[in-house]
N, C-alpha and C. Protein backbone atom coordinates (compact mmCIF):
# COMPACT_ATOMS: atom_id res chain seq x y z
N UNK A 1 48.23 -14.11 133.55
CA UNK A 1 48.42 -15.52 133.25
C UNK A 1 49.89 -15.89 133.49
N UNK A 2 50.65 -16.64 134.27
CA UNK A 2 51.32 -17.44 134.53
C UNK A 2 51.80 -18.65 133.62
N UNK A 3 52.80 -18.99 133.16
CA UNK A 3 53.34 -20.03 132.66
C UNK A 3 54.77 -20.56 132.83
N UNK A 4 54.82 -22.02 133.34
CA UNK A 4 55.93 -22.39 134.17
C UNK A 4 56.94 -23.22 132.90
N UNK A 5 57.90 -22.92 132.49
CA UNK A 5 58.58 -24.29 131.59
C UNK A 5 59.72 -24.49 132.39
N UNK A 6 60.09 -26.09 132.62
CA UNK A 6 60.65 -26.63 132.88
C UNK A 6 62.30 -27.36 132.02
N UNK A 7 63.47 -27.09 132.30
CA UNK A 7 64.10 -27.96 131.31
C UNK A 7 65.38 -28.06 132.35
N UNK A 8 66.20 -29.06 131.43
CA UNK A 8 67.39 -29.27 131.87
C UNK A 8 67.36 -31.27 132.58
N UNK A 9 66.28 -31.66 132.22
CA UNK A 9 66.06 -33.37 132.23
C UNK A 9 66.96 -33.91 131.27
N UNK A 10 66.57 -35.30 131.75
CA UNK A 10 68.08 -36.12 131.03
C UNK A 10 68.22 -37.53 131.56
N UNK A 11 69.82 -37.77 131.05
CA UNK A 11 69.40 -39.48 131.24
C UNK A 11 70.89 -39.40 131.64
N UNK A 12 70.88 -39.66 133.21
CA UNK A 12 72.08 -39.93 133.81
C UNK A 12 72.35 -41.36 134.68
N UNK A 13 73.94 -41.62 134.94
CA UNK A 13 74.11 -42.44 135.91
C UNK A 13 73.90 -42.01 137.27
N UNK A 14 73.71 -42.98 138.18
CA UNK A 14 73.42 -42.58 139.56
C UNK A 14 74.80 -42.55 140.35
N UNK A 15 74.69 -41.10 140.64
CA UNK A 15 75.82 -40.56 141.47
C UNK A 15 76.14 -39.52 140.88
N UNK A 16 75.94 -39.08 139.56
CA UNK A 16 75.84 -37.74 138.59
C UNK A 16 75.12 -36.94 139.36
N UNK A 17 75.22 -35.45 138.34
CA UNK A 17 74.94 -34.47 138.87
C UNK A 17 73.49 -33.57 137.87
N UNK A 18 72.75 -33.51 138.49
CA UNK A 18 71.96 -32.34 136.84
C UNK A 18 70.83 -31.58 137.21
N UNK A 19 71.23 -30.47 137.30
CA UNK A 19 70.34 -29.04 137.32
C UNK A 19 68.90 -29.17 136.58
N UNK A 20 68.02 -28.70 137.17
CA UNK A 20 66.82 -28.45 136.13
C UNK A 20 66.46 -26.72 136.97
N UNK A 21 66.01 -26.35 135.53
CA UNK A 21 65.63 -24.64 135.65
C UNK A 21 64.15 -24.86 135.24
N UNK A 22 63.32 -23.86 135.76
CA UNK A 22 61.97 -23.78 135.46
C UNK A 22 62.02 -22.18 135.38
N UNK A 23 61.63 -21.95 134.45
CA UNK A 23 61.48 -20.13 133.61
C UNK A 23 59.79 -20.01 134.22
N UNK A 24 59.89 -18.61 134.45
CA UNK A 24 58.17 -18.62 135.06
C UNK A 24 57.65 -17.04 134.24
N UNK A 25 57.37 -17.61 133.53
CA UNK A 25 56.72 -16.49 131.91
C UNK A 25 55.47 -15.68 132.68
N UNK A 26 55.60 -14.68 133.08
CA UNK A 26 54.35 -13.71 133.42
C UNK A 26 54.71 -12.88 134.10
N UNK A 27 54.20 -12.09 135.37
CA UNK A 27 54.22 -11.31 136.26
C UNK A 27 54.57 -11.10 137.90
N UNK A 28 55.49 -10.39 138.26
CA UNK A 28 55.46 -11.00 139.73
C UNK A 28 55.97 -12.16 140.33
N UNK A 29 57.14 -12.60 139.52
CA UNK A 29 57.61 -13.60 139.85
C UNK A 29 57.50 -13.43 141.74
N UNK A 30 58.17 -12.43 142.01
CA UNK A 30 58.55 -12.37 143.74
C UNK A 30 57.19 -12.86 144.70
N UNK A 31 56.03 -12.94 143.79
CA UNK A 31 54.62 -13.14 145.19
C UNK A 31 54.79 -14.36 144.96
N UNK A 32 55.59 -15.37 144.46
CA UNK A 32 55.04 -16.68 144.47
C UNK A 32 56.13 -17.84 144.96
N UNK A 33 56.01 -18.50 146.16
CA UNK A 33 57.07 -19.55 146.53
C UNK A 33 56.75 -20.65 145.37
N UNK A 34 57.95 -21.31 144.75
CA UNK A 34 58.20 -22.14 143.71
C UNK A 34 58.50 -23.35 144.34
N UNK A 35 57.64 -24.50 144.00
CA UNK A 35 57.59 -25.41 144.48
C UNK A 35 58.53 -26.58 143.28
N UNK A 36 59.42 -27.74 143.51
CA UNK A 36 59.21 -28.51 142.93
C UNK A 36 58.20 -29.88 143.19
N UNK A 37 58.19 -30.45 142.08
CA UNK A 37 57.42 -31.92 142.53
C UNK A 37 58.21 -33.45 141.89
N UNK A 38 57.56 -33.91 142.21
CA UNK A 38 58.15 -35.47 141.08
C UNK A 38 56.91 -36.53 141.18
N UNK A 39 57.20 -37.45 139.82
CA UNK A 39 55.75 -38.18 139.68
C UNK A 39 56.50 -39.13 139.03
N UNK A 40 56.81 -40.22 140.07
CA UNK A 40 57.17 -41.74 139.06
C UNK A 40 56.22 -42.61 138.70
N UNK A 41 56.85 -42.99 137.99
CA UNK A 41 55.42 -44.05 136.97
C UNK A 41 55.21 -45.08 137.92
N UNK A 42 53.73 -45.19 138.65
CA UNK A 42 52.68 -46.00 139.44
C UNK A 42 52.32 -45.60 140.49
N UNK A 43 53.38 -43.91 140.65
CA UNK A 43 52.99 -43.54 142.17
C UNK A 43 52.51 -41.96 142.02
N UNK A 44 52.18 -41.52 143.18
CA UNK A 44 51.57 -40.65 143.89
C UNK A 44 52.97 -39.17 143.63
N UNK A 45 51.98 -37.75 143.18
CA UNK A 45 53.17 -36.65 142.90
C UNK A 45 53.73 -36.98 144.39
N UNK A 46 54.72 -36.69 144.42
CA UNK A 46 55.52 -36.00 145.74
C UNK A 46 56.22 -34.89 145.97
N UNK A 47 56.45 -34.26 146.95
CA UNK A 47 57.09 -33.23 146.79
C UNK A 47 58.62 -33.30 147.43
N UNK A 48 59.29 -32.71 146.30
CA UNK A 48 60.83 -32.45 146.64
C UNK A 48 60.90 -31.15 147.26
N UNK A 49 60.50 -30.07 147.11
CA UNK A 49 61.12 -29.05 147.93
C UNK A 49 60.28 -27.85 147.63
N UNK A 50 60.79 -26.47 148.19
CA UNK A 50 60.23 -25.18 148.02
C UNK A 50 61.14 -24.06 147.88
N UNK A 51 60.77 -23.02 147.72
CA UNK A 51 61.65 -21.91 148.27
C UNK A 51 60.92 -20.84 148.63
N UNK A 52 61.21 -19.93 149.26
CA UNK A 52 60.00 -18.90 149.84
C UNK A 52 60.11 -18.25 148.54
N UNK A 53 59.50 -16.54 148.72
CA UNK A 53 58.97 -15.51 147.70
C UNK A 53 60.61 -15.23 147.48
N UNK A 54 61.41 -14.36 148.48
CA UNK A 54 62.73 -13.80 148.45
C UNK A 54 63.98 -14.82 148.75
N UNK A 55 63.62 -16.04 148.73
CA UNK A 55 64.63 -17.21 148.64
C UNK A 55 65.38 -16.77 149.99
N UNK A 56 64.53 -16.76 151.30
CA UNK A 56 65.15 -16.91 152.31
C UNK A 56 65.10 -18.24 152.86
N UNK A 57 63.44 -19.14 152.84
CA UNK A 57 63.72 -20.32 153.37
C UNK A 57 63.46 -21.40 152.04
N UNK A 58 63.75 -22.59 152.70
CA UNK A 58 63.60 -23.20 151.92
C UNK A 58 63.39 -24.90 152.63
N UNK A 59 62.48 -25.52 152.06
CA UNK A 59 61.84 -27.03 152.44
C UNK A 59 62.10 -27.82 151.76
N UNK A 60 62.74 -28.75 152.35
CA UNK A 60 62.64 -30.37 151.05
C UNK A 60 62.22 -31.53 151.69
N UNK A 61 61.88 -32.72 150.61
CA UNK A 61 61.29 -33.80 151.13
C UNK A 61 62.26 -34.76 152.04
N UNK A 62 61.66 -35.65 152.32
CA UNK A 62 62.78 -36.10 152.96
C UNK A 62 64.10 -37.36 152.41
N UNK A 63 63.56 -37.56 151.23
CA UNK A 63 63.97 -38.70 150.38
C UNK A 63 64.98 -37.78 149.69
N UNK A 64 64.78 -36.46 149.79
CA UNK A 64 66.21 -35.31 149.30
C UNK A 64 67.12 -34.54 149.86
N UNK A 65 66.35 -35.03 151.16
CA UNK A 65 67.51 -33.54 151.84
C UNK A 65 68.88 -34.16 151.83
N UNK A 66 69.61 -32.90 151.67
CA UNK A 66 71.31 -33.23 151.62
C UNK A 66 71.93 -33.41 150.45
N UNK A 67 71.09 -33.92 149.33
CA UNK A 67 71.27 -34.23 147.79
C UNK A 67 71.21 -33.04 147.14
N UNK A 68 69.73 -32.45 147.40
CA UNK A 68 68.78 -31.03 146.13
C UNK A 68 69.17 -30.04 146.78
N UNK A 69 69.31 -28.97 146.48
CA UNK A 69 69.02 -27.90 146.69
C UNK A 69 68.11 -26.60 145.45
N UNK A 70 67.31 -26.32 146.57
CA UNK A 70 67.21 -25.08 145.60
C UNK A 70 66.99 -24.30 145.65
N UNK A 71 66.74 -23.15 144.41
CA UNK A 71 67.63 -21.89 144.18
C UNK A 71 66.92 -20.94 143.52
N UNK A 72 66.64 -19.73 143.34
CA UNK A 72 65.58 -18.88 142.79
C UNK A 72 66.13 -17.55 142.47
N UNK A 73 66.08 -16.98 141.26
CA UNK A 73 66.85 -15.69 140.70
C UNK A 73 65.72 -14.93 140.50
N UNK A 74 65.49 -14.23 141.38
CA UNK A 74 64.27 -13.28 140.97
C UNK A 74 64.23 -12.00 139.45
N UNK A 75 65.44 -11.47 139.87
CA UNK A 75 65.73 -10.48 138.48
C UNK A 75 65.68 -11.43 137.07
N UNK A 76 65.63 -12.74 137.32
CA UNK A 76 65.66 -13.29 136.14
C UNK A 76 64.44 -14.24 135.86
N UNK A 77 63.40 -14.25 136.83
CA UNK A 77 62.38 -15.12 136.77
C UNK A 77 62.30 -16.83 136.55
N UNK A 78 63.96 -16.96 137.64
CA UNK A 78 63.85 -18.52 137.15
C UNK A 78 64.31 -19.28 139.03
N UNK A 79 63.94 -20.43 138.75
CA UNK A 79 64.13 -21.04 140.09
C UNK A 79 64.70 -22.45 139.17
N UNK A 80 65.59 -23.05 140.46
CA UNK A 80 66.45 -23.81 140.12
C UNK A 80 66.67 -25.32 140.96
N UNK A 81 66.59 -25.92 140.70
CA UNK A 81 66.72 -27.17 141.02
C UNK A 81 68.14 -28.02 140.94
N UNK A 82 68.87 -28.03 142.05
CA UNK A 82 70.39 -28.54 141.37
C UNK A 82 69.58 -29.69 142.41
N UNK A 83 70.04 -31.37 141.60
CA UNK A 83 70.33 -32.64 142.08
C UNK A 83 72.35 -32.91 142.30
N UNK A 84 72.09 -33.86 143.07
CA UNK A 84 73.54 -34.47 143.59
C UNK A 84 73.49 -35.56 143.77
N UNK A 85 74.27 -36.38 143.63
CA UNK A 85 74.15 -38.05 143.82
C UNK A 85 73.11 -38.55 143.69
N UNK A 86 72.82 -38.74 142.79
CA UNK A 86 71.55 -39.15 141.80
C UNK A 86 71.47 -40.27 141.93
N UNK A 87 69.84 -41.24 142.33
CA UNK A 87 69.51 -42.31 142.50
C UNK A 87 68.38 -42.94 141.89
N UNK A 88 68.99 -44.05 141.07
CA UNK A 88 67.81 -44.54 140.59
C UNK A 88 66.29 -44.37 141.01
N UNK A 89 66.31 -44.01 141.94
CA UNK A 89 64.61 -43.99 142.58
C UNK A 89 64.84 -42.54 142.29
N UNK A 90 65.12 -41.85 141.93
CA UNK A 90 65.12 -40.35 141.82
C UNK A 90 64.19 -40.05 140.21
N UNK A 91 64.20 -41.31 139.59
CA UNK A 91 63.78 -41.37 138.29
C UNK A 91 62.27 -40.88 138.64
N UNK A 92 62.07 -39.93 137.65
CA UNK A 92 60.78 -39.55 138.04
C UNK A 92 60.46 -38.64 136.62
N UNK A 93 58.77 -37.75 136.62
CA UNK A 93 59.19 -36.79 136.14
C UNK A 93 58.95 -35.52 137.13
N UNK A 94 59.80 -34.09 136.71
CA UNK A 94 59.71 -33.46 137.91
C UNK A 94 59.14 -32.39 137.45
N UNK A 95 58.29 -31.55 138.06
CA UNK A 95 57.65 -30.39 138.03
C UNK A 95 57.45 -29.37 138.98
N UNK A 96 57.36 -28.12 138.16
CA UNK A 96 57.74 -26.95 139.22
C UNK A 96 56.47 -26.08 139.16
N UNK A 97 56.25 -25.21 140.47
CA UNK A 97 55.17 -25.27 140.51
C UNK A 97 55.15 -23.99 141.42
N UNK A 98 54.07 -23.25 141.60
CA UNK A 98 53.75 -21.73 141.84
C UNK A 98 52.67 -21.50 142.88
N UNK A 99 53.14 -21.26 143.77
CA UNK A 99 52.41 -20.66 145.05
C UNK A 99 52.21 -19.27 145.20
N UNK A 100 50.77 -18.72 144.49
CA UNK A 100 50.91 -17.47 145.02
C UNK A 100 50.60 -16.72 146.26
N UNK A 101 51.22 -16.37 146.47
CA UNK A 101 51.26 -15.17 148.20
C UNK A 101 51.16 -16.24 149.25
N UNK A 102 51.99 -17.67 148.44
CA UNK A 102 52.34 -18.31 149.93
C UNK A 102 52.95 -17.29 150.97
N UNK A 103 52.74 -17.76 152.26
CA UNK A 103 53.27 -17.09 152.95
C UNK A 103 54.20 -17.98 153.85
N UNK A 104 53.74 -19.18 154.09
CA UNK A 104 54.59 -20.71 154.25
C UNK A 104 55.17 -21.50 153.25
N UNK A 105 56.02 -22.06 153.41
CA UNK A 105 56.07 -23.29 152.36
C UNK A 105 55.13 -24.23 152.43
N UNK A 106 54.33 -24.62 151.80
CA UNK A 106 53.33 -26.24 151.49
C UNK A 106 53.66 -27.13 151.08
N UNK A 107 53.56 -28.66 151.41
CA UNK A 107 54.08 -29.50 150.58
C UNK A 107 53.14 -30.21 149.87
N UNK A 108 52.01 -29.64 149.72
CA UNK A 108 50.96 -29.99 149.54
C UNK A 108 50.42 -30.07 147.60
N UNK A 109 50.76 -30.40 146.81
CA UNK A 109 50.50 -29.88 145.56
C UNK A 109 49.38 -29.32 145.56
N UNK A 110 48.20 -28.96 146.00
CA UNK A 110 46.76 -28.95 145.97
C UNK A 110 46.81 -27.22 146.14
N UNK A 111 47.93 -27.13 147.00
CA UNK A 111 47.87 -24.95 147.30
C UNK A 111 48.74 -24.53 146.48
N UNK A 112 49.05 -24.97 145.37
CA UNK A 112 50.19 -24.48 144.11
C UNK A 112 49.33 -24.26 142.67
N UNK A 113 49.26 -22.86 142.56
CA UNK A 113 48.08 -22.89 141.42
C UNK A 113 48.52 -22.92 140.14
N UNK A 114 49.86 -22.74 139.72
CA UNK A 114 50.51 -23.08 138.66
C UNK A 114 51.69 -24.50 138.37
N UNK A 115 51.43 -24.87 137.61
CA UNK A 115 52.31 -26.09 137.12
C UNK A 115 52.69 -26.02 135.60
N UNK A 116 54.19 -26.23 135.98
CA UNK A 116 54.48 -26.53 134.42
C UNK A 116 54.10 -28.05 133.84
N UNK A 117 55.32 -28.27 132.78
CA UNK A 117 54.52 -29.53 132.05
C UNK A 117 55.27 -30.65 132.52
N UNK A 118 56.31 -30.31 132.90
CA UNK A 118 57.30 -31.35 133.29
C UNK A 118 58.64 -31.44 132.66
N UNK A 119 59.47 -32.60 133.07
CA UNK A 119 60.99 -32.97 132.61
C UNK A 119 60.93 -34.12 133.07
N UNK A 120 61.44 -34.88 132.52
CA UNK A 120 62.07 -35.79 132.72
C UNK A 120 62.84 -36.21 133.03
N UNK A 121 63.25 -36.88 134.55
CA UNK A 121 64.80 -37.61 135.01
C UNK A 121 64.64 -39.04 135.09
N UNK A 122 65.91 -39.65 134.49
CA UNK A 122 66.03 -40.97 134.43
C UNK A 122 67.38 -41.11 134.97
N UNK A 123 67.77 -41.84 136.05
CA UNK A 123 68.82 -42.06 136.69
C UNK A 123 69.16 -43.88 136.39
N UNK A 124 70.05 -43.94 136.22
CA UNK A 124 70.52 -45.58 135.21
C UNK A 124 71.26 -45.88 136.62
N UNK A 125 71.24 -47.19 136.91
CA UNK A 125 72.41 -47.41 138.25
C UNK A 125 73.40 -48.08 137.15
């Protein structure tokens, strides 16, 4: 069994900076590319990004690239989400999410069999 928690949400100005970590409680962290997501209130999840199993590649959406990056500590079972110049439309909530024995990145939420519960970002202009 797998379990994803998410933290490090918050209530910033836009152009701030703020990390979110997702801890991945179980086994085997390394078989699974870690997906994030985001879900603003009236719309459709989307996806912000990925990282492979050994954090060689890595995918983001396109409404992020150049801003997010992210980041994955295997000895420590956590993947990482740093934001940068934070934009009101960035307000969302975001969730991280578990691909096992991806072997691609997906941007697909539908091939990610674990999800945490979420966080919350609120970006203020």
């Amino acid at each position: 069994q797998v379990q994803l928690v998410e933290s490090g949400g918050g209530l910033v100005q836009a152009g701030d900076s703020l990390r979110l970590s997702c801890a991945f409680i179980g086994r085997t962290f390394d078989m699974y590319t870690m997906g994030w997501f985001r879900e603003a209130a009236g719309k459709e999840r989307e996806f912000v990004g990925a990282i492979s199993r050994i954090g060689r590649s890595t995918n983001y959406g396109d409404s992020v690239k150049g801003r997010f990056t992210i980041s994955r500590d295997n000895a420590k079972n956590m993947a990482y989400l740093q934001m940068n110049n934070l934009k009101p439309e960035d307000t969302a909530v975001y969730y991280c999410a578990a691909d096992l024995l991806g072997s691609i990145i997906l941007k697909e939420a539908v091939n990610y069999d674990y999800w945490g519960q979420g966080t919350q970002v609120t970006v203020s202009s």
